[in-house]
C-alpha atoms as a PDB file:
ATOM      1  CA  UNK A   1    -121.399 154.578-122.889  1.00  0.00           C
ATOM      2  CA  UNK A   2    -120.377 157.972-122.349  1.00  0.00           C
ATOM      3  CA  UNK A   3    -117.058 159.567-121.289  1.00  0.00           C
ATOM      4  CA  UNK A   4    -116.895 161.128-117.776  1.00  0.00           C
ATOM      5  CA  UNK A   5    -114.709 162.480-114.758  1.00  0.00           C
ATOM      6  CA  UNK A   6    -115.523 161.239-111.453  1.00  0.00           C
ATOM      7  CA  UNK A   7    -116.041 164.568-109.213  1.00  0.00           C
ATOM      8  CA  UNK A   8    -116.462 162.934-105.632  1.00  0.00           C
ATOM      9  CA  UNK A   9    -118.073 160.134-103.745  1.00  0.00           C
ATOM     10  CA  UNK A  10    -121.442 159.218-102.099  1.00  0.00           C
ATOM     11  CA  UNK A  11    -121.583 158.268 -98.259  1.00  0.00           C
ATOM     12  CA  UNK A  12    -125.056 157.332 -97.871  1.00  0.00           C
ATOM     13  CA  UNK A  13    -125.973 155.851 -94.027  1.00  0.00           C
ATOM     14  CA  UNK A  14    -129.054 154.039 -95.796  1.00  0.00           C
ATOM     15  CA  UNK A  15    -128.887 152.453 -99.020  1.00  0.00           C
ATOM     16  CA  UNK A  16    -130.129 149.299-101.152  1.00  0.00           C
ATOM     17  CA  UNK A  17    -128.923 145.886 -99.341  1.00  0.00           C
ATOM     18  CA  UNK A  18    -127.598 144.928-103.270  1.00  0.00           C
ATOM     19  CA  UNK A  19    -125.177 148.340-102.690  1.00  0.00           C
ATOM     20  CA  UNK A  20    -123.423 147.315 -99.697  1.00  0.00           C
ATOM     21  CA  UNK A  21    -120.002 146.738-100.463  1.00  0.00           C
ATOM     22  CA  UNK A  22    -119.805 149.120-103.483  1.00  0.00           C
ATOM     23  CA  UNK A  23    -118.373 152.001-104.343  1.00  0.00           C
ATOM     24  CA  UNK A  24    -120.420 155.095-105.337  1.00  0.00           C
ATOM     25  CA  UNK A  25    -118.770 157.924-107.436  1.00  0.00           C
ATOM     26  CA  UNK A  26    -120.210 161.483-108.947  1.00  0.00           C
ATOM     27  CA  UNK A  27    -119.418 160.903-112.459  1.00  0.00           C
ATOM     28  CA  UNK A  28    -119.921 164.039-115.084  1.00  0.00           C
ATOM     29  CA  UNK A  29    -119.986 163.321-118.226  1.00  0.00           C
ATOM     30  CA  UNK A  30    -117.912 165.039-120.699  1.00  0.00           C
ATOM     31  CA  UNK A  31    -116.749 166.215-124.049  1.00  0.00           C
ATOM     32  CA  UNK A  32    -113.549 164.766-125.952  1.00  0.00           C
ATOM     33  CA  UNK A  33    -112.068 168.324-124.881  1.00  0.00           C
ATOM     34  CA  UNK A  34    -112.948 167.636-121.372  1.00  0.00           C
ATOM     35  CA  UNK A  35    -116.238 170.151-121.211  1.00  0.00           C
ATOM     36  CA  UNK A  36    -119.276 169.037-118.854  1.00  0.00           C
ATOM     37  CA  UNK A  37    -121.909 167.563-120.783  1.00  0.00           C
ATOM     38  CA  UNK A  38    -124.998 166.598-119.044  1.00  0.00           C
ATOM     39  CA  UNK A  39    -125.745 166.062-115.837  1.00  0.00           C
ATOM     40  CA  UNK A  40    -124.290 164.454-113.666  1.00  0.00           C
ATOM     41  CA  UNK A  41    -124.585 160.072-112.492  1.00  0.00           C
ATOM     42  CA  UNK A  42    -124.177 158.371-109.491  1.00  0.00           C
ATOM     43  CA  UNK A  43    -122.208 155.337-110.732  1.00  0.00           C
ATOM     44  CA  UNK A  44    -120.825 152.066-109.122  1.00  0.00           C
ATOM     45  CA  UNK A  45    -116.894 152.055-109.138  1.00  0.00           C
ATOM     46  CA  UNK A  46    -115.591 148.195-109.253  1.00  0.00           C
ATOM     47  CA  UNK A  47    -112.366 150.083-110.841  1.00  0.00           C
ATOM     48  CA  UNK A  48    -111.060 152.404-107.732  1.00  0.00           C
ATOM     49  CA  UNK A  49    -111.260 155.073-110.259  1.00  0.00           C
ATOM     50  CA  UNK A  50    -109.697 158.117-108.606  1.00  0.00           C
ATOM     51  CA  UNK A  51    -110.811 161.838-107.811  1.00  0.00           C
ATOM     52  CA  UNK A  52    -110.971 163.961-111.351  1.00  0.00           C
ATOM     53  CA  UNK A  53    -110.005 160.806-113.321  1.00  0.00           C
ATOM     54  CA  UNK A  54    -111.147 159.820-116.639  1.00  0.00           C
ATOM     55  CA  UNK A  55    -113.648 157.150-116.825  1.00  0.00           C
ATOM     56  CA  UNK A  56    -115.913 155.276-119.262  1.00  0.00           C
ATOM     57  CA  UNK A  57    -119.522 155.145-117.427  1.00  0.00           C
ATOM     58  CA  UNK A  58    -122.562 152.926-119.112  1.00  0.00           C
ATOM     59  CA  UNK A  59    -125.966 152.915-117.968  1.00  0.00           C
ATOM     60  CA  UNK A  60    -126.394 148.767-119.057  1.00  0.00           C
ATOM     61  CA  UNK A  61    -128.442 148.820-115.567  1.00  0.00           C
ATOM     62  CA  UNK A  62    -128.995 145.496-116.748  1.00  0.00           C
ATOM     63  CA  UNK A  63    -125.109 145.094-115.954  1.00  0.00           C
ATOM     64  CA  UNK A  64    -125.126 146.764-113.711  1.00  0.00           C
ATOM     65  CA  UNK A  65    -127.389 144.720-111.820  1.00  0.00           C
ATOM     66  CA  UNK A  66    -125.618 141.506-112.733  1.00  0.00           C
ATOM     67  CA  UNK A  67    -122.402 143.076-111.339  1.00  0.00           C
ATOM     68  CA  UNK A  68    -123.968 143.816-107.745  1.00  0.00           C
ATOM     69  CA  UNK A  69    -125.576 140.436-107.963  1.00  0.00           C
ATOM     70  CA  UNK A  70    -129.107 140.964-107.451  1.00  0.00           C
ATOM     71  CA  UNK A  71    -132.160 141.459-110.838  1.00  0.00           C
ATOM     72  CA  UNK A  72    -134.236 143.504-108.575  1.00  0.00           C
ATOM     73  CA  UNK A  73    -131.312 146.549-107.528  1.00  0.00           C
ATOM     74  CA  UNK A  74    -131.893 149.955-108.121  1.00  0.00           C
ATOM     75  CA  UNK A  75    -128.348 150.474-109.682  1.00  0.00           C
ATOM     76  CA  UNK A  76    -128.287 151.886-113.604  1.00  0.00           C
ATOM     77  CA  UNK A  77    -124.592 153.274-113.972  1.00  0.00           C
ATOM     78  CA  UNK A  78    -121.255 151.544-113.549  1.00  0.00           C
ATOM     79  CA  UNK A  79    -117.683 152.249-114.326  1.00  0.00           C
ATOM     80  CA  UNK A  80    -116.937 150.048-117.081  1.00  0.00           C
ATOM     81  CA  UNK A  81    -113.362 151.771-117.378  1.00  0.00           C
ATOM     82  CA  UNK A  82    -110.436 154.153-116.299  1.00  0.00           C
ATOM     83  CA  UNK A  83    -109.210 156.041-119.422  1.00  0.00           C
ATOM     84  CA  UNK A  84    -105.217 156.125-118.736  1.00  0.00           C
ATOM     85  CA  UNK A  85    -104.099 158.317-121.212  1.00  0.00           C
ATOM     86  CA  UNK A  86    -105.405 159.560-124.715  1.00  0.00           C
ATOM     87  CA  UNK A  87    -103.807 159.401-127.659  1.00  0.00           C
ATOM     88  CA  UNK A  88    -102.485 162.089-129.724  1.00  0.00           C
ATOM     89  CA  UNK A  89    -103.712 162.783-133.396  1.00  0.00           C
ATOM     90  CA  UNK A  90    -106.544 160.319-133.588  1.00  0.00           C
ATOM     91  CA  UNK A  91    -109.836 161.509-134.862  1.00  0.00           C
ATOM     92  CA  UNK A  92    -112.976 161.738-132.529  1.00  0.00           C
END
């Protein structure tokens, strides 16, 4: 599980039939302090996380796969969470 910000959406005119339906975000991981880390992960949203918003990713593509309903789909990363706020003074 890493922590990330979602940074825009996919529009894809061809995808995987198991995709239809779903939401696909840009998700870049980052650092407690908010500081890219990585690169960055297309994700499945089932959350309506919104632009710039905190979000726990994992990439369980088993899951992920059992989300979108279908063993065989090319999906790895889902939003397993929106972070609403963080709380002060607790050790990372």
């Amino acid at each position: 599980m890493f922590l990330a910000r979602v940074e825009g959406n996919v529009v894809a005119t061809r995808k995987h039939p198991s995709l239809d339906g779903w939401r696909l975000v840009v998700c870049q991981p980052i650092s407690q302090a908010g500081e890219a880390e990585g690169v960055p992960q297309i994700a499945i949203d089932p959350h309506g996380a919104g632009m710039h918003q905190r979000v726990i990713i994992s990439s369980d593509g088993a899951a992920a796969r059992k989300a979108v309903g279908e063993e065989k789909s090319p999906v790895r990363w889902i939003v397993i969470g929106v972070v609403d706020e963080k709380e002060p003074n607790v050790p990372v």
